[in-house]
PDB file of N, CA and C in Angstrom:
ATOM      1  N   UNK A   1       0.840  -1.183   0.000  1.00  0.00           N
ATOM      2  CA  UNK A   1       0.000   0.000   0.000  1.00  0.00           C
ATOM      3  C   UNK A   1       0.878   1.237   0.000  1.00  0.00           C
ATOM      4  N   UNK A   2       0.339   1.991  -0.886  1.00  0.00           N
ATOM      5  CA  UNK A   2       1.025   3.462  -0.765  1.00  0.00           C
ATOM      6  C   UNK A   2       0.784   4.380   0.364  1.00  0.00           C
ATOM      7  N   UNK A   3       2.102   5.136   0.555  1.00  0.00           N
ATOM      8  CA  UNK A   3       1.602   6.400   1.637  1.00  0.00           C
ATOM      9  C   UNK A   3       1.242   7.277   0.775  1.00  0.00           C
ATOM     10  N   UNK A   4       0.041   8.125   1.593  1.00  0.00           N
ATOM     11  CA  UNK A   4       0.046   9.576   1.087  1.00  0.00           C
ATOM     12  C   UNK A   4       0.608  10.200   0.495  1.00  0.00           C
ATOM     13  N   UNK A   5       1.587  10.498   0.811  1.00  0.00           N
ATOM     14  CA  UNK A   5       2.724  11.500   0.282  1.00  0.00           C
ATOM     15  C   UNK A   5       3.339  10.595  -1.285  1.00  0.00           C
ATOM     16  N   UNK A   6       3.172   9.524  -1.465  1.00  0.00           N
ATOM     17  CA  UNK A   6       3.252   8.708  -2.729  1.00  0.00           C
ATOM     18  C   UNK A   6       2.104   8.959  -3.351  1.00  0.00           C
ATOM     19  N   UNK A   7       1.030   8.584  -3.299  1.00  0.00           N
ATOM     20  CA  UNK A   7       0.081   8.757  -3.828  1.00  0.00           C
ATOM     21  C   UNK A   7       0.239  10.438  -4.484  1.00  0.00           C
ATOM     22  N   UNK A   8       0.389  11.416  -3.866  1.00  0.00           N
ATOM     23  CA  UNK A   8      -0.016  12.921  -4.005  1.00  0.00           C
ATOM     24  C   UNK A   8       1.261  12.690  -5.103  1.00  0.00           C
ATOM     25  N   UNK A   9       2.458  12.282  -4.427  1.00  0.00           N
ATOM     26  CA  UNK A   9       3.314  12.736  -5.722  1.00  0.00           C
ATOM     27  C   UNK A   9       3.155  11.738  -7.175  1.00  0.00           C
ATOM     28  N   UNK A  10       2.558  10.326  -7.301  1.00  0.00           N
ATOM     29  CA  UNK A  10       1.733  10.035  -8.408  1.00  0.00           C
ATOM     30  C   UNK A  10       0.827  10.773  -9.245  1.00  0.00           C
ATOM     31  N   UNK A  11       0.122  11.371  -8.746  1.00  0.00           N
ATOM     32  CA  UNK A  11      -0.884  12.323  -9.429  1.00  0.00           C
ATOM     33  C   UNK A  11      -0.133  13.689  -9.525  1.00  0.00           C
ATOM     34  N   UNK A  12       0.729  14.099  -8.927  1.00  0.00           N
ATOM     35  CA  UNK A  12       1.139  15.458  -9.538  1.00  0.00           C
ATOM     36  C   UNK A  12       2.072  15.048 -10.994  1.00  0.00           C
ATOM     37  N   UNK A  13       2.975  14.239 -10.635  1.00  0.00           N
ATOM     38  CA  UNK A  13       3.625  13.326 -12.268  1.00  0.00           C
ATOM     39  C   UNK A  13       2.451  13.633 -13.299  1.00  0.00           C
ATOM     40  N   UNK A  14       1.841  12.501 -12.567  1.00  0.00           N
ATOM     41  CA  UNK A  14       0.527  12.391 -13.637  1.00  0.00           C
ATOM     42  C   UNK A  14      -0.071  13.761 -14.409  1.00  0.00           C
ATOM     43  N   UNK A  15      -0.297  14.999 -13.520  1.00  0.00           N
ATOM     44  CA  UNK A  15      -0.933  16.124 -13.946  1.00  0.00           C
ATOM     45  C   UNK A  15       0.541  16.870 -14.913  1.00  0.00           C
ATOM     46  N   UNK A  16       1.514  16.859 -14.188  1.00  0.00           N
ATOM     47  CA  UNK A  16       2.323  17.342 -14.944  1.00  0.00           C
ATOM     48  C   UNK A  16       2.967  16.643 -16.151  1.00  0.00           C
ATOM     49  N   UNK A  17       2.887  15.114 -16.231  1.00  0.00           N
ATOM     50  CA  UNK A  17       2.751  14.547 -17.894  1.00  0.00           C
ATOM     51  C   UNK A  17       1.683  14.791 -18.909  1.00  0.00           C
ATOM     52  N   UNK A  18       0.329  15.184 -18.017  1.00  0.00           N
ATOM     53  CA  UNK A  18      -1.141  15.503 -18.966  1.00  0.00           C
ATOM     54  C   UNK A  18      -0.445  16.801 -19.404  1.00  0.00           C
ATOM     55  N   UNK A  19      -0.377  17.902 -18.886  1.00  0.00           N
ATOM     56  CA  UNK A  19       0.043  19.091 -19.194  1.00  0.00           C
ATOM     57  C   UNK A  19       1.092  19.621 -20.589  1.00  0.00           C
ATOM     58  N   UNK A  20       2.235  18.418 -20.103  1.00  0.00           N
ATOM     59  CA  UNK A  20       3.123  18.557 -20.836  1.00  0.00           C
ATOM     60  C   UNK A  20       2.609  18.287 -22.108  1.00  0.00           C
ATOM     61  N   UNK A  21       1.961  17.031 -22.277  1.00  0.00           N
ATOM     62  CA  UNK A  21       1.456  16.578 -23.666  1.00  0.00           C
ATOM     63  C   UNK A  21       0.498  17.173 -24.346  1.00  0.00           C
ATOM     64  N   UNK A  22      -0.726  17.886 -23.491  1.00  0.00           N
ATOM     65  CA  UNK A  22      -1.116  19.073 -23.882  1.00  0.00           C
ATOM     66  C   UNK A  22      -0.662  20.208 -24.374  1.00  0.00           C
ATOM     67  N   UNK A  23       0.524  20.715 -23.941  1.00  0.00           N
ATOM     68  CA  UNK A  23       1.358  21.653 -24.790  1.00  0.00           C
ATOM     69  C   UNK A  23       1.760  21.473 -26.003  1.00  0.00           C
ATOM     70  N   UNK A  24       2.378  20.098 -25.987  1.00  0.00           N
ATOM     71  CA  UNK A  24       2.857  19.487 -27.159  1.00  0.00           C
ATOM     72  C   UNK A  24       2.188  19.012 -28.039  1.00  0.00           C
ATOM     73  N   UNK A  25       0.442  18.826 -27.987  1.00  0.00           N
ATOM     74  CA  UNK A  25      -0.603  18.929 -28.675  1.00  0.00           C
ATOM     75  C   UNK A  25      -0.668  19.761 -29.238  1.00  0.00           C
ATOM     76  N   UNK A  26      -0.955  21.046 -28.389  1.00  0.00           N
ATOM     77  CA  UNK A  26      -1.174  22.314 -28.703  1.00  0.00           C
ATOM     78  C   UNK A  26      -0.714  23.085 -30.207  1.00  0.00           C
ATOM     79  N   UNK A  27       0.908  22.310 -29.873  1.00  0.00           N
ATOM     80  CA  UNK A  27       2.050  23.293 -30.740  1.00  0.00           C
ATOM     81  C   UNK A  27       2.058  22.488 -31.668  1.00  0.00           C
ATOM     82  N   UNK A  28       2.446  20.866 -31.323  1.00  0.00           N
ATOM     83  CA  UNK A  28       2.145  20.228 -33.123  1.00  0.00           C
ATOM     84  C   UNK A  28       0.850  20.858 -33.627  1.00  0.00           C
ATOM     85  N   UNK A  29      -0.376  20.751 -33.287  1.00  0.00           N
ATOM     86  CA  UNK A  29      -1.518  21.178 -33.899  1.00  0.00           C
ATOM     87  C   UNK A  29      -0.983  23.035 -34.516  1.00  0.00           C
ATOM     88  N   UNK A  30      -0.365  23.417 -33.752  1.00  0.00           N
ATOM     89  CA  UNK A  30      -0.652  24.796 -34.821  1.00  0.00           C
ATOM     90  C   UNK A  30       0.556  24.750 -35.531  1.00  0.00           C
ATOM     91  N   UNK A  31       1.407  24.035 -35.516  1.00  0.00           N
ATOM     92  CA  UNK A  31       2.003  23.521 -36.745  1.00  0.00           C
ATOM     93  C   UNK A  31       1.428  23.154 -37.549  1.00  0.00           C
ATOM     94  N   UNK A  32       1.240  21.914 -37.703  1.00  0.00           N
ATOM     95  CA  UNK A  32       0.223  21.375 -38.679  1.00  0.00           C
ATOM     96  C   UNK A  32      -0.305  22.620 -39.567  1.00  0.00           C
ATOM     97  N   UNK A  33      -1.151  23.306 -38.791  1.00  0.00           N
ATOM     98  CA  UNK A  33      -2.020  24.215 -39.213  1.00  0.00           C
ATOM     99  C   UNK A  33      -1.253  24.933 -40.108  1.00  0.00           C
ATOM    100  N   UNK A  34      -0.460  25.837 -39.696  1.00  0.00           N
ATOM    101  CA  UNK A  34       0.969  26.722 -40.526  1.00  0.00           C
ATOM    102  C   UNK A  34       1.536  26.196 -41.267  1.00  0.00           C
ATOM    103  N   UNK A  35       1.551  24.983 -41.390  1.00  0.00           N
ATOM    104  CA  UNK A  35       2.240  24.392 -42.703  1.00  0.00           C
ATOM    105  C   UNK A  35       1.383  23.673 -43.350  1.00  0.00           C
ATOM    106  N   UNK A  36       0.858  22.932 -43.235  1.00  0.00           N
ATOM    107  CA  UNK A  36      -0.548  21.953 -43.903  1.00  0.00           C
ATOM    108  C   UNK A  36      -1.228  22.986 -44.261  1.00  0.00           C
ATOM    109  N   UNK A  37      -2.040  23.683 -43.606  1.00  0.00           N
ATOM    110  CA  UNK A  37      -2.850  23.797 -43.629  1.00  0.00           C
ATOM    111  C   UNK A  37      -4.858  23.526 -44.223  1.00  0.00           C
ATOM    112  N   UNK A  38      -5.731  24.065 -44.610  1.00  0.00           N
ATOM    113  CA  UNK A  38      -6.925  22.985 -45.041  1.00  0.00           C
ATOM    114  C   UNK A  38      -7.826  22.757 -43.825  1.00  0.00           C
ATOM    115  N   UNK A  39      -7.462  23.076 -42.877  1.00  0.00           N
ATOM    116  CA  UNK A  39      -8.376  23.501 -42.221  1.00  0.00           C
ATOM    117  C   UNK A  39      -8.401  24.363 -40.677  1.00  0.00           C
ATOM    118  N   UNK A  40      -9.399  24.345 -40.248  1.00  0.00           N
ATOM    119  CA  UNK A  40      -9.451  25.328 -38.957  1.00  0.00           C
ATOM    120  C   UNK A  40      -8.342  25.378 -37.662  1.00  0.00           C
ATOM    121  N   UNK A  41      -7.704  26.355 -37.227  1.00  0.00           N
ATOM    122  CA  UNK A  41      -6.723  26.441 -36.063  1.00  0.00           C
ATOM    123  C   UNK A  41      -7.365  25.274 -35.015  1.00  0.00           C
ATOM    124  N   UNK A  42      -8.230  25.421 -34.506  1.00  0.00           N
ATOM    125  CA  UNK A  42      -9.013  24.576 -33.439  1.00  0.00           C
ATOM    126  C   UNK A  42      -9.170  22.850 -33.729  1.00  0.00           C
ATOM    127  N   UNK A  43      -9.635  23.037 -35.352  1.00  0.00           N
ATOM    128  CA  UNK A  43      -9.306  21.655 -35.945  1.00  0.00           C
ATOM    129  C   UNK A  43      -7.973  20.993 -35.705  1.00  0.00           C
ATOM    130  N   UNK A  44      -7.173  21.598 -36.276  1.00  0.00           N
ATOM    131  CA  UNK A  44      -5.793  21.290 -36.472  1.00  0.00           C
ATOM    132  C   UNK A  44      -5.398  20.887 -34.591  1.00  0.00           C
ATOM    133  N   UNK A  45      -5.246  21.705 -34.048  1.00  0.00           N
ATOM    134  CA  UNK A  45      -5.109  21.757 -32.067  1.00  0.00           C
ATOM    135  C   UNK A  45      -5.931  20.156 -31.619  1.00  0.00           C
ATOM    136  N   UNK A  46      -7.154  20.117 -32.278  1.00  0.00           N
ATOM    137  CA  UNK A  46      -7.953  19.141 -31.791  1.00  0.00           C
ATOM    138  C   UNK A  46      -7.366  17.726 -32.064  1.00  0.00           C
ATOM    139  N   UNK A  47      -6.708  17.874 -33.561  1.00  0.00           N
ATOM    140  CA  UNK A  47      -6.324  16.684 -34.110  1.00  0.00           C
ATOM    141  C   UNK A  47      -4.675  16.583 -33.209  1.00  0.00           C
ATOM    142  N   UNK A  48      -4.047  17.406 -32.659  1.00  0.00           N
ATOM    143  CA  UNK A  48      -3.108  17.106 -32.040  1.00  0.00           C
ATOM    144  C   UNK A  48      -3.018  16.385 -30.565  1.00  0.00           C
ATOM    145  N   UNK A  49      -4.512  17.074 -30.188  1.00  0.00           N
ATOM    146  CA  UNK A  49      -5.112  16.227 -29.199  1.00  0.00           C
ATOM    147  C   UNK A  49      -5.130  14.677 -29.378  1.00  0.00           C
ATOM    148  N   UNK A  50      -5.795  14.428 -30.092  1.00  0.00           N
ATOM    149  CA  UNK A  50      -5.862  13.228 -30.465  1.00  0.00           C
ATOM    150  C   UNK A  50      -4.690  12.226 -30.964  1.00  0.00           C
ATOM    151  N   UNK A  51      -3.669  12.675 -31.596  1.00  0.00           N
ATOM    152  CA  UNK A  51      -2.666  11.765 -31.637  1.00  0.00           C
ATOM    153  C   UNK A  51      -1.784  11.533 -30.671  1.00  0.00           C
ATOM    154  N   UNK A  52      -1.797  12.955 -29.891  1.00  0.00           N
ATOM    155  CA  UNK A  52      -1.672  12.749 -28.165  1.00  0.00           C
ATOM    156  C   UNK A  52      -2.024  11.726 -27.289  1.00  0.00           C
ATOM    157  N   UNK A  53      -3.444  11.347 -27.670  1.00  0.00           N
ATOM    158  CA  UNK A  53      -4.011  10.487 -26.933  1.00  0.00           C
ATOM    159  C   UNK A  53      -3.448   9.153 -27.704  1.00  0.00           C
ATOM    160  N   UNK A  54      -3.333   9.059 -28.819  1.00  0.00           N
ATOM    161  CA  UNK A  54      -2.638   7.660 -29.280  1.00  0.00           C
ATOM    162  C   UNK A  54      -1.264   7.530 -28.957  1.00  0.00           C
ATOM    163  N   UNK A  55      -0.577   8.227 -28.860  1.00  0.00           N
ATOM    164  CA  UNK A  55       0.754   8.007 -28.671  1.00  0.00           C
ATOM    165  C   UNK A  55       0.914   7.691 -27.262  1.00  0.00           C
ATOM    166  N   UNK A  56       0.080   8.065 -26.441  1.00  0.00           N
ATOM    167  CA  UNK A  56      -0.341   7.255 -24.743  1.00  0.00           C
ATOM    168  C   UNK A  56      -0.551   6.217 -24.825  1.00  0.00           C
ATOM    169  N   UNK A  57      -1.614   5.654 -25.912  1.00  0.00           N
ATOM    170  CA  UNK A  57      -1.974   4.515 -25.574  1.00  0.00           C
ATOM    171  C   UNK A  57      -0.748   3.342 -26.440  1.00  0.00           C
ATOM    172  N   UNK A  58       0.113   3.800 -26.967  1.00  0.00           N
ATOM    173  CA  UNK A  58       0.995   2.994 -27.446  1.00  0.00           C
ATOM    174  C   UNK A  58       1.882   3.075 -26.799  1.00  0.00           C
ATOM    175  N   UNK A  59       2.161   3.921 -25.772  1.00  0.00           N
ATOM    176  CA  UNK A  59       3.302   4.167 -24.483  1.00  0.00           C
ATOM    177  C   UNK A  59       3.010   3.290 -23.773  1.00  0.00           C
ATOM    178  N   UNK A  60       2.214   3.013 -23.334  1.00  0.00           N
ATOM    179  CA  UNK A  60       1.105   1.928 -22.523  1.00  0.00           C
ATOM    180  C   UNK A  60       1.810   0.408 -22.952  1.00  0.00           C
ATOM    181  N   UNK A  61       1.733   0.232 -23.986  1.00  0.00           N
ATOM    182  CA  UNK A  61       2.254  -1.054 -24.412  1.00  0.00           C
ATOM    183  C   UNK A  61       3.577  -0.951 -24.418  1.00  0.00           C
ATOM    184  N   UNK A  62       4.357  -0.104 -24.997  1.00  0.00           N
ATOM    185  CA  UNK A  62       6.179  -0.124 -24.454  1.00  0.00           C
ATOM    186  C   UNK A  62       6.260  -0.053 -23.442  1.00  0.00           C
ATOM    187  N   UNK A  63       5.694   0.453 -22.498  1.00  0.00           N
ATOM    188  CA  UNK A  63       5.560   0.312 -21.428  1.00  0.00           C
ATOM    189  C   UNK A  63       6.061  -0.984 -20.160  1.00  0.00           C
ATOM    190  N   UNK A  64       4.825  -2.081 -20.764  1.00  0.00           N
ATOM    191  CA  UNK A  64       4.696  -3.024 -20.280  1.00  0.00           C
ATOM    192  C   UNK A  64       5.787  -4.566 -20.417  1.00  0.00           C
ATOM    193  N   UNK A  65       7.023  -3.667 -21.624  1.00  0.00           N
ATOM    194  CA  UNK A  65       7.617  -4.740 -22.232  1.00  0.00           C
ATOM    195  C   UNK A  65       8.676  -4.867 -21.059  1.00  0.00           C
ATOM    196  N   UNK A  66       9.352  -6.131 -21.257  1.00  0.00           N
ATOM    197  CA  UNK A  66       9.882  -7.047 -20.095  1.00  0.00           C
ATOM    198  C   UNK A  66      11.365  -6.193 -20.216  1.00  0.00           C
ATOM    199  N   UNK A  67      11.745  -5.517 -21.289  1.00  0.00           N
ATOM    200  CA  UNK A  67      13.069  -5.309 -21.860  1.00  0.00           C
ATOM    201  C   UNK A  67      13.397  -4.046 -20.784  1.00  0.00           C
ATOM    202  N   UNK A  68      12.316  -3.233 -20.643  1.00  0.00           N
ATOM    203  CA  UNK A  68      12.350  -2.397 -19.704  1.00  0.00           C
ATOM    204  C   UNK A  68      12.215  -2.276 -18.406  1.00  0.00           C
ATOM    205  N   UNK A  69      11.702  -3.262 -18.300  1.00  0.00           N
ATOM    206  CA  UNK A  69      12.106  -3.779 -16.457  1.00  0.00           C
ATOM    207  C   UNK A  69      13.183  -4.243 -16.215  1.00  0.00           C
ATOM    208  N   UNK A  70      13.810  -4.970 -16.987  1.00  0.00           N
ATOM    209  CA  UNK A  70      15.002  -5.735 -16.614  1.00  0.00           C
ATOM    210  C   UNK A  70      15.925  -4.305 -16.378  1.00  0.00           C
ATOM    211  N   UNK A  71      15.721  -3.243 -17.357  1.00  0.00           N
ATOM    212  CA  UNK A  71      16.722  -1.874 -17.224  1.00  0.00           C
ATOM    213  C   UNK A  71      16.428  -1.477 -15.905  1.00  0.00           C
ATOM    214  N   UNK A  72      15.728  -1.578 -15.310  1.00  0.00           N
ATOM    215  CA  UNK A  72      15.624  -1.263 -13.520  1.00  0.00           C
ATOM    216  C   UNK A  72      13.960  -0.126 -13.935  1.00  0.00           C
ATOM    217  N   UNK A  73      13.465   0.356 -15.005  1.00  0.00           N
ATOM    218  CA  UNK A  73      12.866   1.115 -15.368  1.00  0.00           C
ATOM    219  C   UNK A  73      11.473   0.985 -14.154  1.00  0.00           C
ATOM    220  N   UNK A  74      10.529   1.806 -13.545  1.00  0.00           N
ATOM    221  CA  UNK A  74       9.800   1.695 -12.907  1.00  0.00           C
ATOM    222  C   UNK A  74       8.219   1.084 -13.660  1.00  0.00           C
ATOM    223  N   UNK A  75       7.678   0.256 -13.219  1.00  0.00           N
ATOM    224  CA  UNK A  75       6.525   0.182 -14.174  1.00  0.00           C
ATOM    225  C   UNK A  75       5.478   1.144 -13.827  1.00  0.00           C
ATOM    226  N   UNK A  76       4.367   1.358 -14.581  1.00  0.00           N
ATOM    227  CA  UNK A  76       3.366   1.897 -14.334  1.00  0.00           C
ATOM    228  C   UNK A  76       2.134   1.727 -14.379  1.00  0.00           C
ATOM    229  N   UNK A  77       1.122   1.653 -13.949  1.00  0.00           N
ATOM    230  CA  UNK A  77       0.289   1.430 -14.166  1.00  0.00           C
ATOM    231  C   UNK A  77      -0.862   1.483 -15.471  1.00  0.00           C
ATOM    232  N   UNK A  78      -1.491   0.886 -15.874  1.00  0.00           N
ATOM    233  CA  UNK A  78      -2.367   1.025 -16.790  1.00  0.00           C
ATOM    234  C   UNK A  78      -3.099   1.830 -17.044  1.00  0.00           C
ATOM    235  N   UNK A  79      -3.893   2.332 -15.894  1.00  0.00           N
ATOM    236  CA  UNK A  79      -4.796   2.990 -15.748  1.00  0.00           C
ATOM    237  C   UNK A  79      -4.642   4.400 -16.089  1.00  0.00           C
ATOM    238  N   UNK A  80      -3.322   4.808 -15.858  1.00  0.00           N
ATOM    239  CA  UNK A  80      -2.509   6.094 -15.562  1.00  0.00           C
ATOM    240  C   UNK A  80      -2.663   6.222 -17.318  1.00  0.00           C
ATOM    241  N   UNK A  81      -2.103   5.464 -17.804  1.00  0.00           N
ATOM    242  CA  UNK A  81      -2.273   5.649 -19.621  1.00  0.00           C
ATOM    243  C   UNK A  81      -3.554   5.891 -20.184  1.00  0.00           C
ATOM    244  N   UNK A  82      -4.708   5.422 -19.733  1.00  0.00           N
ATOM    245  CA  UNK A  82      -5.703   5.076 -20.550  1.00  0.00           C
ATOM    246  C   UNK A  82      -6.482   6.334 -19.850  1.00  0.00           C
ATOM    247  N   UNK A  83      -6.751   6.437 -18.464  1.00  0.00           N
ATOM    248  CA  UNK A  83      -6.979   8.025 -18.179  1.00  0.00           C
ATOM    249  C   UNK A  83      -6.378   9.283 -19.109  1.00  0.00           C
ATOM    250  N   UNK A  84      -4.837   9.111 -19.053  1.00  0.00           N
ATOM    251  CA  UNK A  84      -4.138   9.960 -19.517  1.00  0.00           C
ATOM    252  C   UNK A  84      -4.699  10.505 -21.035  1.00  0.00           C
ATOM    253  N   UNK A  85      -5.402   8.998 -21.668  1.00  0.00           N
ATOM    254  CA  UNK A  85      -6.066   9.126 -23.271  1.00  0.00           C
ATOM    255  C   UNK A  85      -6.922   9.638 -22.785  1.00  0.00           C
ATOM    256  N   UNK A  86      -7.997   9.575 -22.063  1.00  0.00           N
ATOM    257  CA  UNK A  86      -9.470   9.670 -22.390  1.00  0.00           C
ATOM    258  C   UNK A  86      -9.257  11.619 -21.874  1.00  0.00           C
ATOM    259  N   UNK A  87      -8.535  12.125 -21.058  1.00  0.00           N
ATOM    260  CA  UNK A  87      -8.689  13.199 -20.577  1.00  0.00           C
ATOM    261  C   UNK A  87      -7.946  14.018 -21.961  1.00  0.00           C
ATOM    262  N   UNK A  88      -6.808  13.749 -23.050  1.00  0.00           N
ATOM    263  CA  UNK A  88      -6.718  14.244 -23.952  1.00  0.00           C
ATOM    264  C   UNK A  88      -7.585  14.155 -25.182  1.00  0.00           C
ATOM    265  N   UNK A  89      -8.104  12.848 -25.156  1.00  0.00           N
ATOM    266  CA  UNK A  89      -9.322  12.874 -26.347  1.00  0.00           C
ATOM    267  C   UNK A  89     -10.752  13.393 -25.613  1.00  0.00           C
ATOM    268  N   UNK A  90     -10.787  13.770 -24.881  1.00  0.00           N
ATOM    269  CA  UNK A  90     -11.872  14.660 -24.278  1.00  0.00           C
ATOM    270  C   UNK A  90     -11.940  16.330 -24.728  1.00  0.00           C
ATOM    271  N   UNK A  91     -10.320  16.765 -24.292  1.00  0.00           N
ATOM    272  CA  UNK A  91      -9.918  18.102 -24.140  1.00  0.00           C
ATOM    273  C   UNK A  91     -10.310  18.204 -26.013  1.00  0.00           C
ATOM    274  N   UNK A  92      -9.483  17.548 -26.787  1.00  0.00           N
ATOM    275  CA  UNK A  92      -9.263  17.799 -27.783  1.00  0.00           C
ATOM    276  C   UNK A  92     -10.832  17.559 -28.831  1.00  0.00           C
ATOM    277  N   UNK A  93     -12.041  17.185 -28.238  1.00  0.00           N
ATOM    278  CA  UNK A  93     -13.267  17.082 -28.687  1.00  0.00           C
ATOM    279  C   UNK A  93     -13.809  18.376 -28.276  1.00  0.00           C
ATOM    280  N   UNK A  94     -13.507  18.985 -27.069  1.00  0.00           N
ATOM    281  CA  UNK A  94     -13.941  20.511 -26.816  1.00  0.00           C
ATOM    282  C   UNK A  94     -13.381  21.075 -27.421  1.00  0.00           C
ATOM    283  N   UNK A  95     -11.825  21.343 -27.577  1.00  0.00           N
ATOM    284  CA  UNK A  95     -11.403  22.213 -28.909  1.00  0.00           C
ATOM    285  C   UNK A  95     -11.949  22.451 -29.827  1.00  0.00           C
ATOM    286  N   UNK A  96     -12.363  21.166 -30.678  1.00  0.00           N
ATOM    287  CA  UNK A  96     -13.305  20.625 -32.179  1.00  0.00           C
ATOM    288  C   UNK A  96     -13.777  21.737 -32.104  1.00  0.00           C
ATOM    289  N   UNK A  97     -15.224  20.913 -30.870  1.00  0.00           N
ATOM    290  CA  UNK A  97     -16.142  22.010 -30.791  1.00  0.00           C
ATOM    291  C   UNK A  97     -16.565  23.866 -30.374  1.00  0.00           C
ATOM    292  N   UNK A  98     -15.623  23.561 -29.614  1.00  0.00           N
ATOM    293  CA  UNK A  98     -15.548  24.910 -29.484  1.00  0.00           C
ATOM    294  C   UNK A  98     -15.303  25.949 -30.960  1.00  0.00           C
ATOM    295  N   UNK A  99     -14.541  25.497 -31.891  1.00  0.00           N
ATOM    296  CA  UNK A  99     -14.321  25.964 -32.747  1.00  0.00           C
ATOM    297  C   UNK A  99     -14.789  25.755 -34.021  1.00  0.00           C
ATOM    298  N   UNK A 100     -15.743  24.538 -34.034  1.00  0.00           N
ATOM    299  CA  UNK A 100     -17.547  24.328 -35.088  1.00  0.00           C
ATOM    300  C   UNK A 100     -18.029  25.431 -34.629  1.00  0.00           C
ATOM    301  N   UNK A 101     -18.187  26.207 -33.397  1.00  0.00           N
ATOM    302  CA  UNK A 101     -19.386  26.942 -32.981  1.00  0.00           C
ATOM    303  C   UNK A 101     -19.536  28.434 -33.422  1.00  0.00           C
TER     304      UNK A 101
END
């Protein structure tokens, strides 16, 4: 069982990896946008959201490989990934919309 003070610093990781990848959503998406371009700033942001959220869920599976435990690497939990998706493919569906409206 975890102490407190583990737990709190799990979820601040956690908030500060959502964050980070949110930024990095953010900025690929208005890339995209500036160079692709074809469609809407918010579009483009949204769709960065979203590959955000895939590139979690394929972290998830490197993750779990044996090659990286043996490196002393810490494992992580599952849950932590698949939250981590659903709260960026969430954010990045309000973007969408926010910017259909």
């Amino acid at each position: 069982m975890r102490s407190a003070h583990g737990r709190r610093a799990s979820i601040r990781l956690f908030v500060l990896a959502c964050l980070a990848a949110a930024a990095l959503a953010t900025i690929g998406g208005a890339l995209f946008y500036a160079i692709h371009g074809g469609t809407t700033l918010t579009r483009a942001i949204a769709y960065g959201f979203w590959v955000a959220a895939t590139l979690t869920l394929v972290a998830m599976v490197v993750s779990g490989s044996r090659s990286l435990a043996r490196h002393g690497l810490p494992q992580v939990d599952g849950w932590v990934f698949v939250t981590a998706a659903f709260v960026l493919t969430g954010i990045g569906a309000v973007v969408d919309a926010l910017g259909s409206g």
